[in-house]
PDB file of N, CA and C in Angstrom:
ATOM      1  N   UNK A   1      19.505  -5.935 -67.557  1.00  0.00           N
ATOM      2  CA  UNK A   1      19.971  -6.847 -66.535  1.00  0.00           C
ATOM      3  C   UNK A   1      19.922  -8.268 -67.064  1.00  0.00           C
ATOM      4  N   UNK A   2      21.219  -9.086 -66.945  1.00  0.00           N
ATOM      5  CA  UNK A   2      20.252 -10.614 -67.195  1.00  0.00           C
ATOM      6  C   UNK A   2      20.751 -11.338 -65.800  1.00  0.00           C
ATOM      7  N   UNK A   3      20.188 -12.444 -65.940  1.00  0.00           N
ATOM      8  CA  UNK A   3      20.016 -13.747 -65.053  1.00  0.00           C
ATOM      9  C   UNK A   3      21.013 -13.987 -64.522  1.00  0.00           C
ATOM     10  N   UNK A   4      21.380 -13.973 -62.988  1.00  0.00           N
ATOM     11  CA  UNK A   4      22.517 -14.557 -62.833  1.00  0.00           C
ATOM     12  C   UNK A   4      22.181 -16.393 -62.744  1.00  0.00           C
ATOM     13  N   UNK A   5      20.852 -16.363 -61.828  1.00  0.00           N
ATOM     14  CA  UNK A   5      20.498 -17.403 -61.517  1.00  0.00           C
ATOM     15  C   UNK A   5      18.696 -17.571 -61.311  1.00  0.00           C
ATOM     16  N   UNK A   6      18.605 -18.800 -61.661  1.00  0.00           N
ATOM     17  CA  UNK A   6      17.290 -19.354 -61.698  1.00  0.00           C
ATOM     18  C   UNK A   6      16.811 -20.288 -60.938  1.00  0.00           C
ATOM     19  N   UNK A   7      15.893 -20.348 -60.073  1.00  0.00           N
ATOM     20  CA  UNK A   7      15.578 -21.482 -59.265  1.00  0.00           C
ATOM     21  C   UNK A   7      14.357 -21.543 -58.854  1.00  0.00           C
ATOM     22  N   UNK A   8      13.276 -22.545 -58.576  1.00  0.00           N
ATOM     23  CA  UNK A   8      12.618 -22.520 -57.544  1.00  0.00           C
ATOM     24  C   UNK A   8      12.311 -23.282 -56.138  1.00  0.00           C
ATOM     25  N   UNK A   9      12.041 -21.944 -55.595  1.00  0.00           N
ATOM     26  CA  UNK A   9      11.931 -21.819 -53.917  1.00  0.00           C
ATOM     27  C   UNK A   9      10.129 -22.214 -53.620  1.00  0.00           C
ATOM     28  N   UNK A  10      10.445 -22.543 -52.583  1.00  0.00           N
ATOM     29  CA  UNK A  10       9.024 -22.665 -51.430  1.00  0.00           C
ATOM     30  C   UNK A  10       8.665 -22.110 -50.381  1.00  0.00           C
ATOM     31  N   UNK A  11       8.030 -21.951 -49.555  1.00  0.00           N
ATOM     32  CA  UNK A  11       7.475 -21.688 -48.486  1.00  0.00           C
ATOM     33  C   UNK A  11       7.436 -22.510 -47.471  1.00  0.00           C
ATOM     34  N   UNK A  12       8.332 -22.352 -46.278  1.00  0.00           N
ATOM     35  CA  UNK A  12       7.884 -22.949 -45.193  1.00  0.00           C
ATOM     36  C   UNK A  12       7.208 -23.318 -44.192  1.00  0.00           C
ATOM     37  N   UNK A  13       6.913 -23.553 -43.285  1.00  0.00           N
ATOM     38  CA  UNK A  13       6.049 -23.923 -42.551  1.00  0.00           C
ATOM     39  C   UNK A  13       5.865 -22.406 -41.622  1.00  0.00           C
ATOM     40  N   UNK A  14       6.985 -21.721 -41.384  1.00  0.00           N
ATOM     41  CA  UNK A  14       7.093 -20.457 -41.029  1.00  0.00           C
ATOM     42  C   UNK A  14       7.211 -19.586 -41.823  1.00  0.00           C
ATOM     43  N   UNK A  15       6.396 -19.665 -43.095  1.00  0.00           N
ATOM     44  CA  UNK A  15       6.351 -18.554 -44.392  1.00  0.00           C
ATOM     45  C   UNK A  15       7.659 -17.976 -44.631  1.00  0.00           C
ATOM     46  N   UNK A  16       8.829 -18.522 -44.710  1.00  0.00           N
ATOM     47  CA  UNK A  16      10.243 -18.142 -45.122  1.00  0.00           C
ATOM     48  C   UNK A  16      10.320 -18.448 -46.408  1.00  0.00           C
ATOM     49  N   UNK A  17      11.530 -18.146 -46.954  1.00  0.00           N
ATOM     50  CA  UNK A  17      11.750 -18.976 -48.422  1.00  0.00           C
ATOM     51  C   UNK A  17      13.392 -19.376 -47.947  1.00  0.00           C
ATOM     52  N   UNK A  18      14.070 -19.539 -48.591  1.00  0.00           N
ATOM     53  CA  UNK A  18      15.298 -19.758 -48.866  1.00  0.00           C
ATOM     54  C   UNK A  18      16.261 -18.928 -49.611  1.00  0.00           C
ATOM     55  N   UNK A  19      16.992 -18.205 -49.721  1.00  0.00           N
ATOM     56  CA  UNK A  19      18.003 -17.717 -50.676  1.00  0.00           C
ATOM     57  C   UNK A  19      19.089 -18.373 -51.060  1.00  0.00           C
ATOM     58  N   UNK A  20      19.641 -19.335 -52.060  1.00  0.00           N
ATOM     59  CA  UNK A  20      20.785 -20.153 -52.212  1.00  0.00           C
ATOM     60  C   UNK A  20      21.959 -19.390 -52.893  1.00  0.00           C
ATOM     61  N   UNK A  21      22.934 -19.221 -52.034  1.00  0.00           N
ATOM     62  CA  UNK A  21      23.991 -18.477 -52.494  1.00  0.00           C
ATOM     63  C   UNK A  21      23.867 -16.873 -51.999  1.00  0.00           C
ATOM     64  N   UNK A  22      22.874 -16.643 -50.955  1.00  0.00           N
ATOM     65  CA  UNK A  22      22.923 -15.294 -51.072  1.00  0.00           C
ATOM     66  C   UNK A  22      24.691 -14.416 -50.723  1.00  0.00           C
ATOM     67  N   UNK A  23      24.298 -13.367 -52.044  1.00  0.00           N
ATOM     68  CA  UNK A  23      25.813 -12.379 -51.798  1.00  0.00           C
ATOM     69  C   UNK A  23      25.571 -11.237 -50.224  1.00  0.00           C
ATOM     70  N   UNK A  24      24.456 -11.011 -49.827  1.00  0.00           N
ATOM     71  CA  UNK A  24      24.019 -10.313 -48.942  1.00  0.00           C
ATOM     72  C   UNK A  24      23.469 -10.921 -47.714  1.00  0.00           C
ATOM     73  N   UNK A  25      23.609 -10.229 -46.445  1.00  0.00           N
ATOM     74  CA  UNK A  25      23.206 -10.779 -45.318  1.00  0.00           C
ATOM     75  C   UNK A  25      21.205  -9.906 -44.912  1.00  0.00           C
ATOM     76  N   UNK A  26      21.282  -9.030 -45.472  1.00  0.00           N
ATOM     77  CA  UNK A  26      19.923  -8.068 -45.573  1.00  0.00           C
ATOM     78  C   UNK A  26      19.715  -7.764 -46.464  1.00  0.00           C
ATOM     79  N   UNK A  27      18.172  -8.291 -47.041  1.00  0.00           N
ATOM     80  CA  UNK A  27      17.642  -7.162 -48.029  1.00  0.00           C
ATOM     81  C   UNK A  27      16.562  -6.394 -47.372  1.00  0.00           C
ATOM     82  N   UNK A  28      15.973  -5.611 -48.713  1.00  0.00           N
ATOM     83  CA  UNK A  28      15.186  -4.798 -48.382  1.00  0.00           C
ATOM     84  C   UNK A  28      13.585  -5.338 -49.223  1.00  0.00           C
ATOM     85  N   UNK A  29      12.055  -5.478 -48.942  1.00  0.00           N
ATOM     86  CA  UNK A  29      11.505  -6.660 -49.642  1.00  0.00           C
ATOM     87  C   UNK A  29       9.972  -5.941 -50.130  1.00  0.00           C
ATOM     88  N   UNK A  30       9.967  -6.022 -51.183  1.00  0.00           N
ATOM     89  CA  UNK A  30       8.823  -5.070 -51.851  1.00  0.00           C
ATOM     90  C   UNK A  30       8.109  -6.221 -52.408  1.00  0.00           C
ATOM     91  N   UNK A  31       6.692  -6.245 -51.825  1.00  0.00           N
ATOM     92  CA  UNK A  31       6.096  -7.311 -52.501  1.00  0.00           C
ATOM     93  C   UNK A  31       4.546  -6.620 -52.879  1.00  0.00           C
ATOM     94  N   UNK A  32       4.317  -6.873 -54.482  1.00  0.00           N
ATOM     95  CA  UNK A  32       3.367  -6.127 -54.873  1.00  0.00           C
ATOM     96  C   UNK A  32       2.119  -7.108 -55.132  1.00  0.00           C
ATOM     97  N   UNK A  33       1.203  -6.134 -55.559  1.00  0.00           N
ATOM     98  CA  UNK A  33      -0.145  -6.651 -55.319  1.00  0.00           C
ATOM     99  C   UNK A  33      -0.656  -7.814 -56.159  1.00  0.00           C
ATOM    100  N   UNK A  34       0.331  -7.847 -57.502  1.00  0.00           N
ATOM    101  CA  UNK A  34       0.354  -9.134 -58.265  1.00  0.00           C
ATOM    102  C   UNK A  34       1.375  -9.801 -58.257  1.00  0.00           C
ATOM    103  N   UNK A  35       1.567 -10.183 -57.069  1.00  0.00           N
ATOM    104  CA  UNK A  35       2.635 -11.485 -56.356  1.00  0.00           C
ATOM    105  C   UNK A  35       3.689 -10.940 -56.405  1.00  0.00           C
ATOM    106  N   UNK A  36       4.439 -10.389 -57.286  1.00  0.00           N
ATOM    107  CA  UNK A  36       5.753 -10.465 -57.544  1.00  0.00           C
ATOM    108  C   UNK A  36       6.372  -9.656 -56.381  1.00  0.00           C
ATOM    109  N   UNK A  37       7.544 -10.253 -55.777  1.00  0.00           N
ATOM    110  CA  UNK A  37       8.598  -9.932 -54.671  1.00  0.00           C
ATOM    111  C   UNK A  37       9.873  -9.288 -54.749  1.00  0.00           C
ATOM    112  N   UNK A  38      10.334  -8.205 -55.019  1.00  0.00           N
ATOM    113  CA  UNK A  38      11.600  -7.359 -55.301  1.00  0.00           C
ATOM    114  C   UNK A  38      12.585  -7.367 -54.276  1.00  0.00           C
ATOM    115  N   UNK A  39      13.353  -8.082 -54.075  1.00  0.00           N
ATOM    116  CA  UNK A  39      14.470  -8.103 -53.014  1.00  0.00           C
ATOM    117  C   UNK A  39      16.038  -7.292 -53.542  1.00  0.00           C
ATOM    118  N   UNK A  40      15.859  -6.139 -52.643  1.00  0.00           N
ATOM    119  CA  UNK A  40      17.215  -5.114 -53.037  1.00  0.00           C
ATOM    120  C   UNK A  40      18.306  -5.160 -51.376  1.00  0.00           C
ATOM    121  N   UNK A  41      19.621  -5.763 -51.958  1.00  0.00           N
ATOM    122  CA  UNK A  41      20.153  -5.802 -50.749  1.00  0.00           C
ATOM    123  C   UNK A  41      20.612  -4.586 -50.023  1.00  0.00           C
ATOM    124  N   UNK A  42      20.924  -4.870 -48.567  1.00  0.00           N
ATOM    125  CA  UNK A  42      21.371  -3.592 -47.993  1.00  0.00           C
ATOM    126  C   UNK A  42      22.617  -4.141 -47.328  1.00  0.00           C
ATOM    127  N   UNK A  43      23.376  -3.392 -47.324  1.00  0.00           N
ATOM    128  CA  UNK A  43      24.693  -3.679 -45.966  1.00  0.00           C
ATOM    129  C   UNK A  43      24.219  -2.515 -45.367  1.00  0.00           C
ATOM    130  N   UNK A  44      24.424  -2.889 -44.006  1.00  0.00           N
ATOM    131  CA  UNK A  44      23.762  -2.493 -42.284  1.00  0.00           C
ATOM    132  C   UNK A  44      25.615  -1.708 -42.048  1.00  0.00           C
ATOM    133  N   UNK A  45      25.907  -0.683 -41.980  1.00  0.00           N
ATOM    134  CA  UNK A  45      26.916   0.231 -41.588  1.00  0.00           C
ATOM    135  C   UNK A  45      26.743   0.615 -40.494  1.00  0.00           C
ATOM    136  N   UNK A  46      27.522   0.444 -39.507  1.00  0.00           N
ATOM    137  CA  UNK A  46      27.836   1.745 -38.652  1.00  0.00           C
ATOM    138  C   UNK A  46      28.135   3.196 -38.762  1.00  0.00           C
ATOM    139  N   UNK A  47      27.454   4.257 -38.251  1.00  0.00           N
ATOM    140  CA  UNK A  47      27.713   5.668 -38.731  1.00  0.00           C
ATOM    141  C   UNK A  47      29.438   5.923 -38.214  1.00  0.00           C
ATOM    142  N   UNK A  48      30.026   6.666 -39.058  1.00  0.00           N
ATOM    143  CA  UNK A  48      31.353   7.548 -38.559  1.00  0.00           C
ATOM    144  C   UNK A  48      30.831   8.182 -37.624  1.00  0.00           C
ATOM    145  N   UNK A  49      30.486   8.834 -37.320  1.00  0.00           N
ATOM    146  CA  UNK A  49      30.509   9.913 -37.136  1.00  0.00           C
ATOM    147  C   UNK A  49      28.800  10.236 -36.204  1.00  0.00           C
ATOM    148  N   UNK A  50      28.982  10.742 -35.193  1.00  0.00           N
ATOM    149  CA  UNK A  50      27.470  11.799 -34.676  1.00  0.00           C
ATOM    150  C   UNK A  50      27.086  12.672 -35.638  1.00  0.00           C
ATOM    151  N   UNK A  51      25.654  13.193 -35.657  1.00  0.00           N
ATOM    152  CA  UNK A  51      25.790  13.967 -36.764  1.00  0.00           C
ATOM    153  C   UNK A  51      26.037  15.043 -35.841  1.00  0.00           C
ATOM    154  N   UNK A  52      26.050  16.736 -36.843  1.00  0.00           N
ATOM    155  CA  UNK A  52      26.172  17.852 -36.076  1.00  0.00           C
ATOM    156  C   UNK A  52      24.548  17.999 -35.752  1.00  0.00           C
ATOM    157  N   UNK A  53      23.869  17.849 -36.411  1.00  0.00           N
ATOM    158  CA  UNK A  53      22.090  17.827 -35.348  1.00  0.00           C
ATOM    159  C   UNK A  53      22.232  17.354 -34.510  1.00  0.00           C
ATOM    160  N   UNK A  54      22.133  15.952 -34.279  1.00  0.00           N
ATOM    161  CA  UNK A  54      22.229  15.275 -33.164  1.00  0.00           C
ATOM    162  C   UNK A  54      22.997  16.019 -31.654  1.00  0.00           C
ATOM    163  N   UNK A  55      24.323  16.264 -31.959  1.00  0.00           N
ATOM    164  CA  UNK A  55      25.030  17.071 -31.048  1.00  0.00           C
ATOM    165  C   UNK A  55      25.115  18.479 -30.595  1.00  0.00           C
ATOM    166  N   UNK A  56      23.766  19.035 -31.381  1.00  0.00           N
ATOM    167  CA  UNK A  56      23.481  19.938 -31.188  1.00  0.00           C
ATOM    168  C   UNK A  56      21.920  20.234 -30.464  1.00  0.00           C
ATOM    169  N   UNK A  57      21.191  18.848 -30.983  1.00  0.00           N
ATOM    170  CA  UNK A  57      20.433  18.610 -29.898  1.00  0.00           C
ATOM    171  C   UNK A  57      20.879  17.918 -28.869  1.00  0.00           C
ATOM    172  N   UNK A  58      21.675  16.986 -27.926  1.00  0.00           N
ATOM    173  CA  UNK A  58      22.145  17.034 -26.830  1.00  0.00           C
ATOM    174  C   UNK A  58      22.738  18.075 -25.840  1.00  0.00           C
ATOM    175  N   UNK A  59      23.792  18.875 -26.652  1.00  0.00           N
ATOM    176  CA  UNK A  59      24.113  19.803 -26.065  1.00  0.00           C
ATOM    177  C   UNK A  59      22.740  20.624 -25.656  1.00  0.00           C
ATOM    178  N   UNK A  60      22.021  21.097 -26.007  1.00  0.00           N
ATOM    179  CA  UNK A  60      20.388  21.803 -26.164  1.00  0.00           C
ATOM    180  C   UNK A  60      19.523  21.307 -24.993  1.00  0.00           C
ATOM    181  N   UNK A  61      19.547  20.142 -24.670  1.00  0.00           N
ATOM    182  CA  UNK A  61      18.938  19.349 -24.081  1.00  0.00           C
ATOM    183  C   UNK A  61      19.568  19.355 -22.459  1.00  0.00           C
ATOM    184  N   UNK A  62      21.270  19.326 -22.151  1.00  0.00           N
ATOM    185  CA  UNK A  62      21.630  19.275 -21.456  1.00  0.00           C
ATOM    186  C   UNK A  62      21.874  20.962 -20.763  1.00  0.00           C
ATOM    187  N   UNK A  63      21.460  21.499 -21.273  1.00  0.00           N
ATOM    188  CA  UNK A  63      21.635  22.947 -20.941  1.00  0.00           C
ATOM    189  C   UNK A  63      20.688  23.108 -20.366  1.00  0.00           C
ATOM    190  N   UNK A  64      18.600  22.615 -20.728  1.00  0.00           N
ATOM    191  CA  UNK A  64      18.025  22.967 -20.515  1.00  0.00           C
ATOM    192  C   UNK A  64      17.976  21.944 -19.122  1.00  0.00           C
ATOM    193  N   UNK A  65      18.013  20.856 -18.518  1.00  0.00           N
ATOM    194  CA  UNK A  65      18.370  20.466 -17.732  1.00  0.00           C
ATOM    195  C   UNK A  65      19.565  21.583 -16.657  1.00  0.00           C
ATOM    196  N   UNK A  66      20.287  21.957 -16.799  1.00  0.00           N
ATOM    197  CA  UNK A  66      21.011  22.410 -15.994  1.00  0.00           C
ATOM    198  C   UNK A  66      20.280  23.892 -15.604  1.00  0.00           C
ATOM    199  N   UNK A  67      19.332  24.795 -16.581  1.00  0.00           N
ATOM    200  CA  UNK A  67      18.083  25.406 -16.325  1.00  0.00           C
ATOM    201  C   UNK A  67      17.106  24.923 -15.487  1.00  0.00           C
ATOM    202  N   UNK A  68      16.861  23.682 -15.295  1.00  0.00           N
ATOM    203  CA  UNK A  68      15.865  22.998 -14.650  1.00  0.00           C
ATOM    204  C   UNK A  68      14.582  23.237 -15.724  1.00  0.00           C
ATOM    205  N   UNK A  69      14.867  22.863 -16.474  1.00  0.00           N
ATOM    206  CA  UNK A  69      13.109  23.246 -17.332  1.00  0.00           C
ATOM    207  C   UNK A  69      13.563  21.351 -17.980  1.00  0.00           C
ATOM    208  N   UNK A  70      12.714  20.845 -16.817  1.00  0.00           N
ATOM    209  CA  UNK A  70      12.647  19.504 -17.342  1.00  0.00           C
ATOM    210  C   UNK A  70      11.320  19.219 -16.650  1.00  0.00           C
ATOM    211  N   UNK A  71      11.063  17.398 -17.367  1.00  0.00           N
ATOM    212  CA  UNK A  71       9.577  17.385 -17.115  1.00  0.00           C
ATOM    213  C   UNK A  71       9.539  17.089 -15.846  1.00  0.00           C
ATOM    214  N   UNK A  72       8.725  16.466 -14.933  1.00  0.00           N
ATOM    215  CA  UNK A  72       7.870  16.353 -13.310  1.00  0.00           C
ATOM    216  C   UNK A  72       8.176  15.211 -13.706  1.00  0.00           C
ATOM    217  N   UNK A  73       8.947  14.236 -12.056  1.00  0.00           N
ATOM    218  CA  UNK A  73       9.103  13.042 -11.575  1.00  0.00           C
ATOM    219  C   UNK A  73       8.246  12.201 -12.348  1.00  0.00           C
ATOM    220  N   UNK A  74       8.821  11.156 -12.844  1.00  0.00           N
ATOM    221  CA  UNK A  74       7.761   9.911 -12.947  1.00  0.00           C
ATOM    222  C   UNK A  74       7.509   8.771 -11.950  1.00  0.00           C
ATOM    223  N   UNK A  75       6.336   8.668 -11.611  1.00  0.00           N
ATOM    224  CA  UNK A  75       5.906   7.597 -10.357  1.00  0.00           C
ATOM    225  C   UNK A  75       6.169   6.392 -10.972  1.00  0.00           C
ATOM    226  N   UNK A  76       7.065   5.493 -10.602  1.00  0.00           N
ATOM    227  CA  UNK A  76       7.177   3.808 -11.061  1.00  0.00           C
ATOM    228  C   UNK A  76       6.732   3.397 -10.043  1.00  0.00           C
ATOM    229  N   UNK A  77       6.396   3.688  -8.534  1.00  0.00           N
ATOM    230  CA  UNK A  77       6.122   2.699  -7.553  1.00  0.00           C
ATOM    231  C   UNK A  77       4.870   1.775  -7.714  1.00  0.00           C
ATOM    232  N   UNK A  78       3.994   2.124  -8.903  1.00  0.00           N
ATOM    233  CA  UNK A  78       2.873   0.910  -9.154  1.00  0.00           C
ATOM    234  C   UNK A  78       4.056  -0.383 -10.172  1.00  0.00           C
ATOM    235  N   UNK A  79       4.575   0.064 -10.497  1.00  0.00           N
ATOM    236  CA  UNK A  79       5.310  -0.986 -11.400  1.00  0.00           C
ATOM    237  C   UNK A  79       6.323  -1.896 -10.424  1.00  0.00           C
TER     238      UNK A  79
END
């Protein structure tokens, strides 16, 4: 790998740093026990798609409801 860029950053008053130029809106932030800080970016996607688990636990779920094997009322009237 080499360098794209070199700089130094600080710490704010709200323990932030700065990123100048970042290519990413999220990383991901690994900071180890002898200081050093590993920042790997992420892009945040929306799924295509439900999975087939998922829709196979709803369907599952809504069946057992229409069984009536669901849990006992919850009391909110103290809230």
């Amino acid at each position: 790998m080499r360098v794209e860029k070199e700089y130094t950053t600080h710490i704010d008053s709200k323990k932030r740093i700065t990123l100048r130029g970042a290519r990413y809106q999220y990383y991901n932030v690994k900071e180890y026990d002898n200081g050093c800080i590993l920042l790997e970016p992420r892009e945040l996607t929306v799924p295509k798609d439900i999975s087939s688990q998922t829709l196979a636990d709803m369907d599952k779920a809504i069946s057992n409801i229409k069984k009536g094997k669901v849990s006992p009322k919850v009391d909110l009237s103290d809230f």
